[in-house]
Every structure is written in C-alpha cells, then in structure tokens.
Protein backbone atom coordinates (compact mmCIF):
# COMPACT_ATOMS: atom_id res chain seq x y z
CA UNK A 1 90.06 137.92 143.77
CA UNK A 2 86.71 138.66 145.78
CA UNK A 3 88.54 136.18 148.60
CA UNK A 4 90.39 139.67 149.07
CA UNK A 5 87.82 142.04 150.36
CA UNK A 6 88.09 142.65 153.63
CA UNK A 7 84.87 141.89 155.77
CA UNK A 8 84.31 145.28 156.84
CA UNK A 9 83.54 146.41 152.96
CA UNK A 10 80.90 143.96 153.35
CA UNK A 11 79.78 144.70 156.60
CA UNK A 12 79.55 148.40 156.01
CA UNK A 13 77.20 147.96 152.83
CA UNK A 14 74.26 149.19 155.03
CA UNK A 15 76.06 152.81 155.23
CA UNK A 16 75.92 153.66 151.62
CA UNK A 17 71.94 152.34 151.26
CA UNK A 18 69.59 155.72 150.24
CA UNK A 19 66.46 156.20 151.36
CA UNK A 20 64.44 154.66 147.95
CA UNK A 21 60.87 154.58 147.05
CA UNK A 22 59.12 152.06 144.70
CA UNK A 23 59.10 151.55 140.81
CA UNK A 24 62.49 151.91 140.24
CA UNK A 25 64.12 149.34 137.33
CA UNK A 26 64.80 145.97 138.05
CA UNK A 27 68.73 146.81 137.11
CA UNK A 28 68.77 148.11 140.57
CA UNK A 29 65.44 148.15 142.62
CA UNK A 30 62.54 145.32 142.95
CA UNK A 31 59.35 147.63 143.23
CA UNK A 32 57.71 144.14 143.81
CA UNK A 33 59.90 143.44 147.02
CA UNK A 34 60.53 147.00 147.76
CA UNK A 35 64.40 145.93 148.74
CA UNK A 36 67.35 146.59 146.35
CA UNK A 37 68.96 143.75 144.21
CA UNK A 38 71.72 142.13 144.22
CA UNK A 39 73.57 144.05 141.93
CA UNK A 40 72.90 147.22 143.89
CA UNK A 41 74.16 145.72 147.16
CA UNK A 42 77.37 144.92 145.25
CA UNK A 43 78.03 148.40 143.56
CA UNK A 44 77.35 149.76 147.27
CA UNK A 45 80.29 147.36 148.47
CA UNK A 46 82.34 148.32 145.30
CA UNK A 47 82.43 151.61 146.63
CA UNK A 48 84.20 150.82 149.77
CA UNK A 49 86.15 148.48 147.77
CA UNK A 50 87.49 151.25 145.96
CA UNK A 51 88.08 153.02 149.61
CA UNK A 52 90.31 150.31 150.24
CA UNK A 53 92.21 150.83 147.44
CA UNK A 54 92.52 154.60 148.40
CA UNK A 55 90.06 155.30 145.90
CA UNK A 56 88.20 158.54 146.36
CA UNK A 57 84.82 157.73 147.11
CA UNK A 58 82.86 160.82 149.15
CA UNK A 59 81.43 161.83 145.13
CA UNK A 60 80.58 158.54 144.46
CA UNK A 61 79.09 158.05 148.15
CA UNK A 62 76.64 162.01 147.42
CA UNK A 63 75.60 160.67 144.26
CA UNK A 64 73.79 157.83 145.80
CA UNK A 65 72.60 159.41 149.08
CA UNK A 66 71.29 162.58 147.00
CA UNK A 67 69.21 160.75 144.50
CA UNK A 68 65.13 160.94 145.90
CA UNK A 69 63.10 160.18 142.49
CA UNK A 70 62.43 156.69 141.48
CA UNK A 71 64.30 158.45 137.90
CA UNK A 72 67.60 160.30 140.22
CA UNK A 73 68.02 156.70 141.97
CA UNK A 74 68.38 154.62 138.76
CA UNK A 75 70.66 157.11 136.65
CA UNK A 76 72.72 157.62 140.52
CA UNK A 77 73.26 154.02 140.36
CA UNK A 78 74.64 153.84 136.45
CA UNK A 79 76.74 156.99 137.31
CA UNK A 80 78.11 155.05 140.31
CA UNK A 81 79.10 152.56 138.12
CA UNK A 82 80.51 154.05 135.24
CA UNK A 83 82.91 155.52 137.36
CA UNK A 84 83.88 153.11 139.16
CA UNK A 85 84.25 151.54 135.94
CA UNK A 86 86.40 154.36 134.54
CA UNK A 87 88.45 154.49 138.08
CA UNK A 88 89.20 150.94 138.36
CA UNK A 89 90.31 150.26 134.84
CA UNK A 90 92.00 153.88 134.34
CA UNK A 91 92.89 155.62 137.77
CA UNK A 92 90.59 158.28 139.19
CA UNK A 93 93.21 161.58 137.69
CA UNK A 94 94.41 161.47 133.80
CA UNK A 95 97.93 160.52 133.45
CA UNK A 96 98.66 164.37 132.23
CA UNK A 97 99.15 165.04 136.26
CA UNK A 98 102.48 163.40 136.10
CA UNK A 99 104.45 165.52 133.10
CA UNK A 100 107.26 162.63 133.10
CA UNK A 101 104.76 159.90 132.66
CA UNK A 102 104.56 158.63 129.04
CA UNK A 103 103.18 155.10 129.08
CA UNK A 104 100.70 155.02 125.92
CA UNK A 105 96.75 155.87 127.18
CA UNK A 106 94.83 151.70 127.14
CA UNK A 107 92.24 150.90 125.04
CA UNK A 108 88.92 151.52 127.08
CA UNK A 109 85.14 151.04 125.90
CA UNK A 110 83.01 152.29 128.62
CA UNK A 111 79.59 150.99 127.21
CA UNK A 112 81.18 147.31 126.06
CA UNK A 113 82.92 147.29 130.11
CA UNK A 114 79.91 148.46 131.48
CA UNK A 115 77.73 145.47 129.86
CA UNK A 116 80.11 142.87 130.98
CA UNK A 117 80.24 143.94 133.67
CA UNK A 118 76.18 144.17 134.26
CA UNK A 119 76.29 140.44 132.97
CA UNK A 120 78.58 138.82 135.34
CA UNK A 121 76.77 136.63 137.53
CA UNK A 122 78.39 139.17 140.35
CA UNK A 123 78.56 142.81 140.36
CA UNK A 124 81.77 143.38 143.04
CA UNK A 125 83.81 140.44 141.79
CA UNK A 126 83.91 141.53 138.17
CA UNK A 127 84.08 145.00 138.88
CA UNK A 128 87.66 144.00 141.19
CA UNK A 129 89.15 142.54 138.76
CA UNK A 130 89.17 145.53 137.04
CA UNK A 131 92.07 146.81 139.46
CA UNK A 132 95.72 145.10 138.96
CA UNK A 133 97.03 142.10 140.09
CA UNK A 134 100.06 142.50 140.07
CA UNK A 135 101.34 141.17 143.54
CA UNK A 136 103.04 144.24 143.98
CA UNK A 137 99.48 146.59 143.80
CA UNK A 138 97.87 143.82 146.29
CA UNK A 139 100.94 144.08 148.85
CA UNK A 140 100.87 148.12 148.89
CA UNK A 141 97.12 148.03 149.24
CA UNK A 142 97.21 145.30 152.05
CA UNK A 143 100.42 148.44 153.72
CA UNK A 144 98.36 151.22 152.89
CA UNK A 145 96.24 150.02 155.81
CA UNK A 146 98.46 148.97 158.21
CA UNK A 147 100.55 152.39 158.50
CA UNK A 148 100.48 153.90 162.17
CA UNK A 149 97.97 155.75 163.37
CA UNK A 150 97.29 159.08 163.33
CA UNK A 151 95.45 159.23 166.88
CA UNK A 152 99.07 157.95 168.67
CA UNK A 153 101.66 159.99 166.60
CA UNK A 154 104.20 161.08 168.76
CA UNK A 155 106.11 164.29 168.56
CA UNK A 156 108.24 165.33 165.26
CA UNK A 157 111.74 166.12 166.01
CA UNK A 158 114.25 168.80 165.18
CA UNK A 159 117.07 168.81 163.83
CA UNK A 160 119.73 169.74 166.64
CA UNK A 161 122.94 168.14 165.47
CA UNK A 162 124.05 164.71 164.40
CA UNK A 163 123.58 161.75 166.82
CA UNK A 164 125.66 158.57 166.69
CA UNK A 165 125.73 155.40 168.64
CA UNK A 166 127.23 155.95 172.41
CA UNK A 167 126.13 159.14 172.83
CA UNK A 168 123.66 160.48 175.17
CA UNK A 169 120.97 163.38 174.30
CA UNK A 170 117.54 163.81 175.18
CA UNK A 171 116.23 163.88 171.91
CA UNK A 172 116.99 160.04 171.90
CA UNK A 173 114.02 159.31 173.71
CA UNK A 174 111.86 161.14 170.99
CA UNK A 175 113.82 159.32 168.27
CA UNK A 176 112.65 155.73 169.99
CA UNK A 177 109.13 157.06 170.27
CA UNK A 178 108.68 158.08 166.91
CA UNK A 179 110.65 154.65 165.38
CA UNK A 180 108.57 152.07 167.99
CA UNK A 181 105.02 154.17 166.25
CA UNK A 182 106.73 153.47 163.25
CA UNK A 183 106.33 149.76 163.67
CA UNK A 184 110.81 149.64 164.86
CA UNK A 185 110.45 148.56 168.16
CA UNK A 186 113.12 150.44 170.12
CA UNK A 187 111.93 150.72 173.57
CA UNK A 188 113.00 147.95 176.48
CA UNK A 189 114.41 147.46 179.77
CA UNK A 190 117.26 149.26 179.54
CA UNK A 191 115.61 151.91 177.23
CA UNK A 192 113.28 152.37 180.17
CA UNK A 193 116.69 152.75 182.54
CA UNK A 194 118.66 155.51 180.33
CA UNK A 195 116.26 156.62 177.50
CA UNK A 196 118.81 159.29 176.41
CA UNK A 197 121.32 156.90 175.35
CA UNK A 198 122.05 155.54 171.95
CA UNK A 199 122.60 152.35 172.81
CA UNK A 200 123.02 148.74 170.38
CA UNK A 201 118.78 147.94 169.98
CA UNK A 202 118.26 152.12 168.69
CA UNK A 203 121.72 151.02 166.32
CA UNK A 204 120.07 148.21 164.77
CA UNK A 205 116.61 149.63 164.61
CA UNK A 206 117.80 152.88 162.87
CA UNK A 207 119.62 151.03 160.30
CA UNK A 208 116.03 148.45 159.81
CA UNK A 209 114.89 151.81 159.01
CA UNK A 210 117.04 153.58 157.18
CA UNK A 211 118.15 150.67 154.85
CA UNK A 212 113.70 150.85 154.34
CA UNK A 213 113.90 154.39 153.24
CA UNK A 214 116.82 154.62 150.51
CA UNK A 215 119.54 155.81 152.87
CA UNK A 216 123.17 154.74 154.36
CA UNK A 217 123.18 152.35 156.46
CA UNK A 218 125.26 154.07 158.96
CA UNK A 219 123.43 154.33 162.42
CA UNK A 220 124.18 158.24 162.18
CA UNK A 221 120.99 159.87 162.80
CA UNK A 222 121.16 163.20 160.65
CA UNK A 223 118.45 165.53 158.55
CA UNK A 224 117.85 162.86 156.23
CA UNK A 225 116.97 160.31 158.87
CA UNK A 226 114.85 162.72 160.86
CA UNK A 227 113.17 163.46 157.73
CA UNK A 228 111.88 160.06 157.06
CA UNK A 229 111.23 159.88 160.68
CA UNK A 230 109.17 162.94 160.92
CA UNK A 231 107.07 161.73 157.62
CA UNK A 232 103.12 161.75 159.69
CA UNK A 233 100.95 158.64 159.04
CA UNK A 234 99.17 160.98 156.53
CA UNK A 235 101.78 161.27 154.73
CA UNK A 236 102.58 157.83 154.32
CA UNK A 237 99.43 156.98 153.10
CA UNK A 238 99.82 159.83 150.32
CA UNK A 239 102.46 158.36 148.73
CA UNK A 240 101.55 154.82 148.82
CA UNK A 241 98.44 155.92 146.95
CA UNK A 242 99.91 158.34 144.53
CA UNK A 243 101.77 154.50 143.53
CA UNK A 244 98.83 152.68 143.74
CA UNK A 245 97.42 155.28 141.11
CA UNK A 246 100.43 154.83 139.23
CA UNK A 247 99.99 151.22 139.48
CA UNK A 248 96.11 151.86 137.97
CA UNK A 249 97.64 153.75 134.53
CA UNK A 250 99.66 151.09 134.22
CA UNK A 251 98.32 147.83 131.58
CA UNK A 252 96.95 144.78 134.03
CA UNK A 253 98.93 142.38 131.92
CA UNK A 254 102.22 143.42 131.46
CA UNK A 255 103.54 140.27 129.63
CA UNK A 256 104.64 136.56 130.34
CA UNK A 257 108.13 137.61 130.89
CA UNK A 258 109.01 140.94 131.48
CA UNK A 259 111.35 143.98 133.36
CA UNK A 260 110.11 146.77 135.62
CA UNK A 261 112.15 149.30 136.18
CA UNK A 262 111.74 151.45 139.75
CA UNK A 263 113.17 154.89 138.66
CA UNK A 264 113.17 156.27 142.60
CA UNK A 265 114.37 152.63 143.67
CA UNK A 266 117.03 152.63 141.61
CA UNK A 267 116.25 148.80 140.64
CA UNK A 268 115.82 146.65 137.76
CA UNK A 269 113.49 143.50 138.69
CA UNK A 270 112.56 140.58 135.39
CA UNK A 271 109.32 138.69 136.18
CA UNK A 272 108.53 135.44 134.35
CA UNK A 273 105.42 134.04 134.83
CA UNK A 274 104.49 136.69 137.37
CA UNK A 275 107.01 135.36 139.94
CA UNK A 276 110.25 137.41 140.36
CA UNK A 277 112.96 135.69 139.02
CA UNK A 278 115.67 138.30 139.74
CA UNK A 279 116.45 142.23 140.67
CA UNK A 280 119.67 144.29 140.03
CA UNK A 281 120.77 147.67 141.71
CA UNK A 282 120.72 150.48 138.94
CA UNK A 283 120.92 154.07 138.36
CA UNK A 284 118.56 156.72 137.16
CA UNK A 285 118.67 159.89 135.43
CA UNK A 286 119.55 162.93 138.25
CA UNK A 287 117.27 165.33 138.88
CA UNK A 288 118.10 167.85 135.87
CA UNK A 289 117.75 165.02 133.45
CA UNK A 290 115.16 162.71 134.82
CA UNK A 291 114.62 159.49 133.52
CA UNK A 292 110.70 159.25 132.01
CA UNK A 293 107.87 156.51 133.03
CA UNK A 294 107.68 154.68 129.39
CA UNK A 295 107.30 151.02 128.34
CA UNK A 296 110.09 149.74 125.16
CA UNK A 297 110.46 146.69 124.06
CA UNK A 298 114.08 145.03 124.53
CA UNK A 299 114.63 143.32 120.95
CA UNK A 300 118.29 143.19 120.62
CA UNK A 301 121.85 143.43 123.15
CA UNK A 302 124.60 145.72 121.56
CA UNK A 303 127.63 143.55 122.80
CA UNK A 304 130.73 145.89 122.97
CA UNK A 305 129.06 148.84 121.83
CA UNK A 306 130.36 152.36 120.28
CA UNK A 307 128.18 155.28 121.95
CA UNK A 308 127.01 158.27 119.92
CA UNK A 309 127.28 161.25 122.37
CA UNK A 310 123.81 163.19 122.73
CA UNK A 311 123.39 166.33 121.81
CA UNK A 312 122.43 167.42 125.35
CA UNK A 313 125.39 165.94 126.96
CA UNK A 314 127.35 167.04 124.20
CA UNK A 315 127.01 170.53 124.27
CA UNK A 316 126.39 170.61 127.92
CA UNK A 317 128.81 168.29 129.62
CA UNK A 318 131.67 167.65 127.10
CA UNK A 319 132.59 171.02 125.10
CA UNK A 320 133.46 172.39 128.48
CA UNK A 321 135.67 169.29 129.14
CA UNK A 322 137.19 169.50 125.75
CA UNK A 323 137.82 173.30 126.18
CA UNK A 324 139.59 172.83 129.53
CA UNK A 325 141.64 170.05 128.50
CA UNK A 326 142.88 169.58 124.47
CA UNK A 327 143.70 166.13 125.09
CA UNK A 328 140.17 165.03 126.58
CA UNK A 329 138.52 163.80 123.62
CA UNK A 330 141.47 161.13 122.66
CA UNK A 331 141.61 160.15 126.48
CA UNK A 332 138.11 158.92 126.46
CA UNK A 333 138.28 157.11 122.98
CA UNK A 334 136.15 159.83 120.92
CA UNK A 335 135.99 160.48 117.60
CA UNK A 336 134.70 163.92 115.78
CA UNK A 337 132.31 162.95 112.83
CA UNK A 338 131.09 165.50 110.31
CA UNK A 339 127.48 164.86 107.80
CA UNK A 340 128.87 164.87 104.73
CA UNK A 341 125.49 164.41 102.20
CA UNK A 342 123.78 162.04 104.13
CA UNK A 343 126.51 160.20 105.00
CA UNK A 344 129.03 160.72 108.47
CA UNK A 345 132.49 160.65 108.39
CA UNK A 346 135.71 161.08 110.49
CA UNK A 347 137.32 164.26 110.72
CA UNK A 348 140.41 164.97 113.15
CA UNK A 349 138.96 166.41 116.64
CA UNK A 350 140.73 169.37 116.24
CA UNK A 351 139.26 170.05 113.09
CA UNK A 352 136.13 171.04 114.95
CA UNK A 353 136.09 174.71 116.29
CA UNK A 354 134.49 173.65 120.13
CA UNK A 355 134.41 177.60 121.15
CA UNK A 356 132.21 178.24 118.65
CA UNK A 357 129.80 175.07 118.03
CA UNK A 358 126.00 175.70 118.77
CA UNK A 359 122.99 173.95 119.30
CA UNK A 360 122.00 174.44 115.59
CA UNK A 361 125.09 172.93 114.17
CA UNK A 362 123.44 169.49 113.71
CA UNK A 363 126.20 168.33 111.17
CA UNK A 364 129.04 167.52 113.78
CA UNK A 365 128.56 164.55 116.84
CA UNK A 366 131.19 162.83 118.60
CA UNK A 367 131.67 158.90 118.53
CA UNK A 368 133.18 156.91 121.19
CA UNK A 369 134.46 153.59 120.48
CA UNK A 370 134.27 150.59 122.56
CA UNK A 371 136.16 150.41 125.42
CA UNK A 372 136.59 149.79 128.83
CA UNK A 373 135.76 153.84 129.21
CA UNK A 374 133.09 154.07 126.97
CA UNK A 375 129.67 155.16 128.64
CA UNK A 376 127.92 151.99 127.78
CA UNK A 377 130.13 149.63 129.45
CA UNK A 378 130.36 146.40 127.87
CA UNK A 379 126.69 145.73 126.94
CA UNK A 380 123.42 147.97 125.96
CA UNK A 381 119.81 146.47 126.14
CA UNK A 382 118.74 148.15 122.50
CA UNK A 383 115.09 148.92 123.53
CA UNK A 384 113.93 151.88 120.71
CA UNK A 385 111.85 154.52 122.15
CA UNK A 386 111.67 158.13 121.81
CA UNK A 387 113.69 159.23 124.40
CA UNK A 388 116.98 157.65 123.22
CA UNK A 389 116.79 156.09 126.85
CA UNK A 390 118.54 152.30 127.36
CA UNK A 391 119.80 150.01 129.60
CA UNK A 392 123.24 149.66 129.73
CA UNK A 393 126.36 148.49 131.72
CA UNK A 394 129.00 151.11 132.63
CA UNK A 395 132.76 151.51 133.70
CA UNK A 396 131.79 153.48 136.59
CA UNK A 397 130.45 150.84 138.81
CA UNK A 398 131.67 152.27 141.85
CA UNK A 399 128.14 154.41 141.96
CA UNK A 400 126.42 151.63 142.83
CA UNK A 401 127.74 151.71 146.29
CA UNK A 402 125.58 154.87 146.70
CA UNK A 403 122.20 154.21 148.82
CA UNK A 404 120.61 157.16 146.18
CA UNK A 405 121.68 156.91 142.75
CA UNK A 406 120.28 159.57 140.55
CA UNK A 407 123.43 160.23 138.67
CA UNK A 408 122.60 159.18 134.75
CA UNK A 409 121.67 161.44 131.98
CA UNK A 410 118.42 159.72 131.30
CA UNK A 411 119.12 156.16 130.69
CA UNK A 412 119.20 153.37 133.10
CA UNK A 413 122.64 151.78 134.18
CA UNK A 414 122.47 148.25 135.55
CA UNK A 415 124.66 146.37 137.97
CA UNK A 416 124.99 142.51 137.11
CA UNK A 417 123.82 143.90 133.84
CA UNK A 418 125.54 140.54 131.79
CA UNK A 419 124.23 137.83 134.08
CA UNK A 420 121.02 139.63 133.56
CA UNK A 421 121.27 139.47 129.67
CA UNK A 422 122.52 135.74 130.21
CA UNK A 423 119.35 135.14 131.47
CA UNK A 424 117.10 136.65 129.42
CA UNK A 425 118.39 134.20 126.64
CA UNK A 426 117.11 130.76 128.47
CA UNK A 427 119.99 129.54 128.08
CA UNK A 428 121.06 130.09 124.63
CA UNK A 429 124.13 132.06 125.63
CA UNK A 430 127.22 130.75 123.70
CA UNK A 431 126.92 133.43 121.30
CA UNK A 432 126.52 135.94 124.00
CA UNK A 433 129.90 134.95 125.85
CA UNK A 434 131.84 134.61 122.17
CA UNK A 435 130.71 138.55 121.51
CA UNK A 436 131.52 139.54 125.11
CA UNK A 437 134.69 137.88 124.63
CA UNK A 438 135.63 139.98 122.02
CA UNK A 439 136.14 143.77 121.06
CA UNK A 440 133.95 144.18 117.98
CA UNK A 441 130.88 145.48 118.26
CA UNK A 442 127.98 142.68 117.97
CA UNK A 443 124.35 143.25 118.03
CA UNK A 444 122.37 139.85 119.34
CA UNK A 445 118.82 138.98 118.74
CA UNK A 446 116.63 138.33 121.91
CA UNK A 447 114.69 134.45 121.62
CA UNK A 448 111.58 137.03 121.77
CA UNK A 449 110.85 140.77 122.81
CA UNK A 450 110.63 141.48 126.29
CA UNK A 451 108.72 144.55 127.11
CA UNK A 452 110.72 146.79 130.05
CA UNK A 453 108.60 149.03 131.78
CA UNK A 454 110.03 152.42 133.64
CA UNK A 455 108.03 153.39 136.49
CA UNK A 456 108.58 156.42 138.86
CA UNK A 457 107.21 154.12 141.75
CA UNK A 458 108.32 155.78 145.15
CA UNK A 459 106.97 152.85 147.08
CA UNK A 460 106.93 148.88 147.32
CA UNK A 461 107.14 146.04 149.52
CA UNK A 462 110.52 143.34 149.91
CA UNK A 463 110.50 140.04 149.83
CA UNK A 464 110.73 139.90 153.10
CA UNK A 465 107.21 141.69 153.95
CA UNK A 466 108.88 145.19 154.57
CA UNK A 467 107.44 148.69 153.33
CA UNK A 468 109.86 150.24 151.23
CA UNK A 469 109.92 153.90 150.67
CA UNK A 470 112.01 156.49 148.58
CA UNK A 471 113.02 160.29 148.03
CA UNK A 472 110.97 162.06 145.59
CA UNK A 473 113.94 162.66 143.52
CA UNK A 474 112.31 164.37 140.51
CA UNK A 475 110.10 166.57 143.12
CA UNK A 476 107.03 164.58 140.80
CA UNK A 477 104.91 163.67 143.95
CA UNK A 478 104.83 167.22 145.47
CA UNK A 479 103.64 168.16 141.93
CA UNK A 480 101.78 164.76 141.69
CA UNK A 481 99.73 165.88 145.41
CA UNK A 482 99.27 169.61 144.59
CA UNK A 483 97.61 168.61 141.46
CA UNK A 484 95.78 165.62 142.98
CA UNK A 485 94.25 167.67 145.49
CA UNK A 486 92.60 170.60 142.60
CA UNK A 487 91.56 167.92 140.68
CA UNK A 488 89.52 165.63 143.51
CA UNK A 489 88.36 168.92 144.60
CA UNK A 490 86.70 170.08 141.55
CA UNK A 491 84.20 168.30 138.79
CA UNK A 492 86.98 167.40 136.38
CA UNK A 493 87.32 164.43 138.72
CA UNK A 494 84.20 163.34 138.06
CA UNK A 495 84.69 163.66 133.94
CA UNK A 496 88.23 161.41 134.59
C-alpha cells in the first residue's frame, strides 16, 4: 500500500522535524549521529499520511514540536504513535457520535499493535495498513483531494423561481459558473454569446449533476438543485470525511463474499472476492423510522413468506386504517392472533376491540399471509439482528422509480431482490425456483452465511470514476459535524 502515498507526504517530512538535543533513545534519536532514525522520519510522514486521509493532525503535529527534553521528545514520539495507532485502526471520534450506528466496537490491543508495529522493518508502511482497503475508502480518499477549490468559488445562488431548458434568466450564467467549478463543464462558444440562456450543453450538464447527487433527472433547476449547487468546497470535503470515518469504524476485512448496504444511497451492492459482482436499487427506512448502521449475517431466504406486523407499525400505521375502513384487515390478507398460554392462535378480526388496544396489550398481533400484497413481497433475506430489520422484496415496486427513497419502516426493500438471491446460491438454485414457484411458505438454507453490512454512507465513487453524493436523510451528519467539531476541539479527542 506505501505505493499510495503521495510524494508530497514524503517531501514535507522536514516540516514536522523538532528542534532535538542529544541522548535521546535509539527508538527514535541516534545521540551518536545526532540525526533522528528511521523510524522517526516515518512516524513524521505518518502524520501527513493521516492528513491525507482527513485525519486530524494539528494535536499530533504540537505534541512533537512542543517536546524540548531529551525525556518530552521520546514519550512525544510514543504518544504520536499510539494515536495514530488508535486513529488508524479505530477512527479519531468513538462511534457513540453517530446514535444510529450499531456495528459491534473491534477487538483492539494497543500495546500488542504498537509492538508490531515498532518491529516492522518500516514504520509508515505498517502503520497504513492499518487504514481500510477497501477500494471504496482508497477512491474517496484519492476525491477528497481533488474537490474544487476554495480560492476560485464562485458566487452561491438564490433561489428565484424554477428554471427549465429554453428559457432565458440571468441567473443562468451563475448556474454555469458554479457547475464548470464544480468540475461540469458548461461554459463554450455559444455560452460566451448568450450566457443567460438555458441552452442543450447546461441540459446535459445539470442532469451529469443531478443524477451525481440523488435527484431527478429532469433538467429543472429548482431548490434542491441549487442546494447541491451551492454546497462550498468545504463542505464537500466534510462529508466525504465524516464517510471516510465511517469507513475507519468499520472491520478492514469484511468477508470473502459479502453485501453492503448504502442506507442514504438507497443501494444494495454483493462483493466476492473484493470485486463487485453486482448492485440493486433499494429503499430505506424514512426519516421517522430510520434504518440503523448494523452488520447480520444472511443464513436463510424465507421464500413466500407470512409477515408478522410490528408493534410500531401496528399501532401506529394500521389501527387507524382498520378504524377507518372495517373491511381493511381482510383486504390486505391479515389475520388477528391472540397468546393463548404460550401458544398464538386465530381469532376473528373483529373479535379484537381496535378503539381500545394499547401499547401494553402484548397478547394480540396481526398476521399477514403470503401474497402478492403482503409487505415482504415474494422473498425475505432472514438475517437475525436486534432490530427486526431484513431484506426483503415488496409489491410496491413502483417506489423504486423515486431518485430518494426513504419510504420503509426500518428494513431494507430490494429491487431485483430474486436474481440477487439466485446468485448468492452459486448456482444451486433449483430449489430456489421450485419454492418461488409455489405459495407455501419455504425457508432455504444459504451454501454459507454471508455477512450484510448497513452503512449510513452519504458518499462514494461509480464505476465510472464519478463522486457520488447524497441527502442527509436522517439529519445524522449535521449531528455527526456538530459533535465532530466539540470533540476535535477538546482533550477527549486525544483519549479516543
């Protein structure tokens, strides 16, 4: 991986050097050459290593420069590199920053890390491949640097009414301004003629850039679009590192085969081998009921499945239905079951006084049996976790025409979700397509378990080289920022 640092880190060592006097340890001073060793010239360019990886470094950077005593230089340097250490391996901020984020804390042994890493026959190398590898983390670091530059930002624009293509507006010239610094280049010859006009090159650079930011692809330039358009370089570079920290919490081996699931993208990618293999559109959990960063591992596919109603969407979404309309419940193929012992049973639906039911009465749930309406669709990905949250098909695949698609109530609806399950059997699918053929319910064992990770990641880059960006749908990364910003600005930072 050290192929990947960038010259200047290297270059730039000479910056972090502080002033040292003799007798310091051999770990990281040669009072007999008076010069610093090798493994001090590579923590200094781990530092700017971690720069480039939108690290915070300006503690690390005082530690070093503030240490004048042969004893302040040699525990400055340890410091240095137990938290780089810590940062690499970890993140810089605890996980508690994000409340939805529930991935289970890694196993970490400072003192063990810190001697491997102090017996490498390198310093930087060993300490980089600390950070992840995932080809995803090394794209978004590579994009993190390239955004525009602050020095040449052009004016942000207000919102003054919808503009579509053919029209003429003198706002139009700020919109090309602001989408050429953008890296859309929307400025030519006859840009330079009528630079108020909407003409075809502003159509098809407007939908390049809205199609790169989660929204329709419509060439109508509204709030939304000016939004995104308005976002400074500074903030661009926020939220590519608030997913690059993400990125850092997450394990650096996340399996031979695997899926990730981008809760903001709306997407469902499965990785074999580390190469992408295939991604499906899907839908997340709206706002009130977001969908939570956790790794599950898929074991079995429910084939046909019945759906237990949750209590949450029970007493929230369907009593009102079922008071408005007496005939709801047998429309949508539910069943009333009462706890009888330990044991539930079938009772009529109108048996059940819906007016009156409460939160405490824990001894009534509804059932709905497969269907072509039931919630599940045709096939669930049975992946136990906490949450109660799956993957599943569903009847109501017109929402995936939707550019934003926060509409679930927590789990994870997937388009293509049976050729996806096809695959994941290598090939051993002719008891799949007998159970999908049918209407009973059949639960099918995976060839192995395939771990599926959910990950509120707000940021990534296509196949074909392009930044990708999304809405902060849960609000996460305002909280993630103003909670960022308290704790790089205090000791606890430090004490991550």
């Amino acid at each position: 991986m050290s192929g990947h640092i960038p010259r200047v880190i290297l270059l730039s060592v000479c910056l972090l050097l502080a002033p040292l006097t003799a007798h310091s340890s051999m770990l990281w001073y040669d009072s007999s050459s008076d010069m610093v060793t090798e493994r001090a010239l590579g923590l200094y360019a781990a530092v700017l290593l971690a720069q480039h990886h939108a690290i915070e470094t300006e503690d690390l950077k005082l530690t070093l420069q503030r240490a004048d005593s042969i004893d302040e230089v040699d525990a400055a340097h340890t410091r240095v590199l137990d938290q780089l250490i810590t940062r690499f391996s970890l993140g810089q901020l605890p996980t508690s920053i994000d409340p939805l984020w529930d991935h289970p804390e890694p196993d970490f042994d400072l003192i063990k890390l810190r001697h491997e890493i102090l017996s490498a026959p390198a310093l930087l190398p060993a300490l980089e491949a600390l950070l992840p590898r995932h080809s995803d983390y090394q794209a978004l670091v590579d994009l993190y640097h390239k955004q525009p530059s602050t020095q040449t930002e052009p004016d942000k624009l207000e919102f003054r009414g919808f503009f579509k293509p053919g029209q003429v507006h003198q706002d139009i010239r700020l919109v090309r301004e602001r989408l050429s610094w953008l890296g859309y280049p929307a400025l030519d010859a006859v840009s330079e003629l009528v630079p108020r006009l909407y003409d075809d090159l502003l159509v098809e650079q407007i939908r390049k850039f809205q199609g790169d930011h989660g929204l329709d692809t419509d060439a109508i330039i509204g709030p939304q679009t000016l939004r995104w358009l308005n976002y400074s370089a500074g903030d661009r570079r926020a939220l590519i590192a608030a997913v690059l920290e993400r990125w850092r919490w997450l394990p650096r081996e996340l399996g031979e085969e695997y899926l990730l699931v981008s809760i903001p993208g709306f997407e469902v990618r499965y990785f074999d081998r580390g190469e992408l293999i295939e991604s499906h559109i899907s839908i997340s959990g709206r706002p009130s009921r977001p969908t939570r960063s956790f790794v599950a591992q898929l074991e079995q596919f429910v084939i046909n499945p019945d759906w237990t109603v949750p209590r949450r969407i029970l007493m929230r979404d369907l009593v009102p239905k079922i008071l408005a309309d007496p005939n709801y419940l047998t429309q949508q193929g539910m069943q009333a079951e009462r706890l009888f012992g330990d044991r539930w049973q079938a009772v009529e639906n109108d048996e059940i006084n819906w007016a009156a039911i409460s939160w405490d009465d824990k001894d009534v749930r509804l059932v709905q049996a497969p269907g072509e309406k039931n919630a599940l669709g045709q096939i669930k990905f049975h992946m136990p976790n906490s949450h109660a949250i799956y993957l599943h098909d569903t009847p109501s695949k017109e929402l995936f025409a939707d550019a934003s698609r926060a509409f679930s109530s927590g789990c994870i609806r997937v388009e293509g979700v049976t050729e996806l399950a096809k695959r994941l059997m290598h090939g051993d699918i002719e008891q799949l397509e007998l159970s999908l053929a049918q209407t009973e319910t059949r639960w099918l064992r995976l060839p192995k378990p395939i771990p599926v990770y959910l990950f509120y990641n707000r940021a990534w880059v296509d196949s074909n080289g392009r930044l990708q960006l999304r809405d902060d749908v849960y609000d996460a990364d305002r909280q993630f920022f103003a909670r960022s910003r308290i704790k790089l600005n205090n000791s606890q930072l430090a004490e991550r």
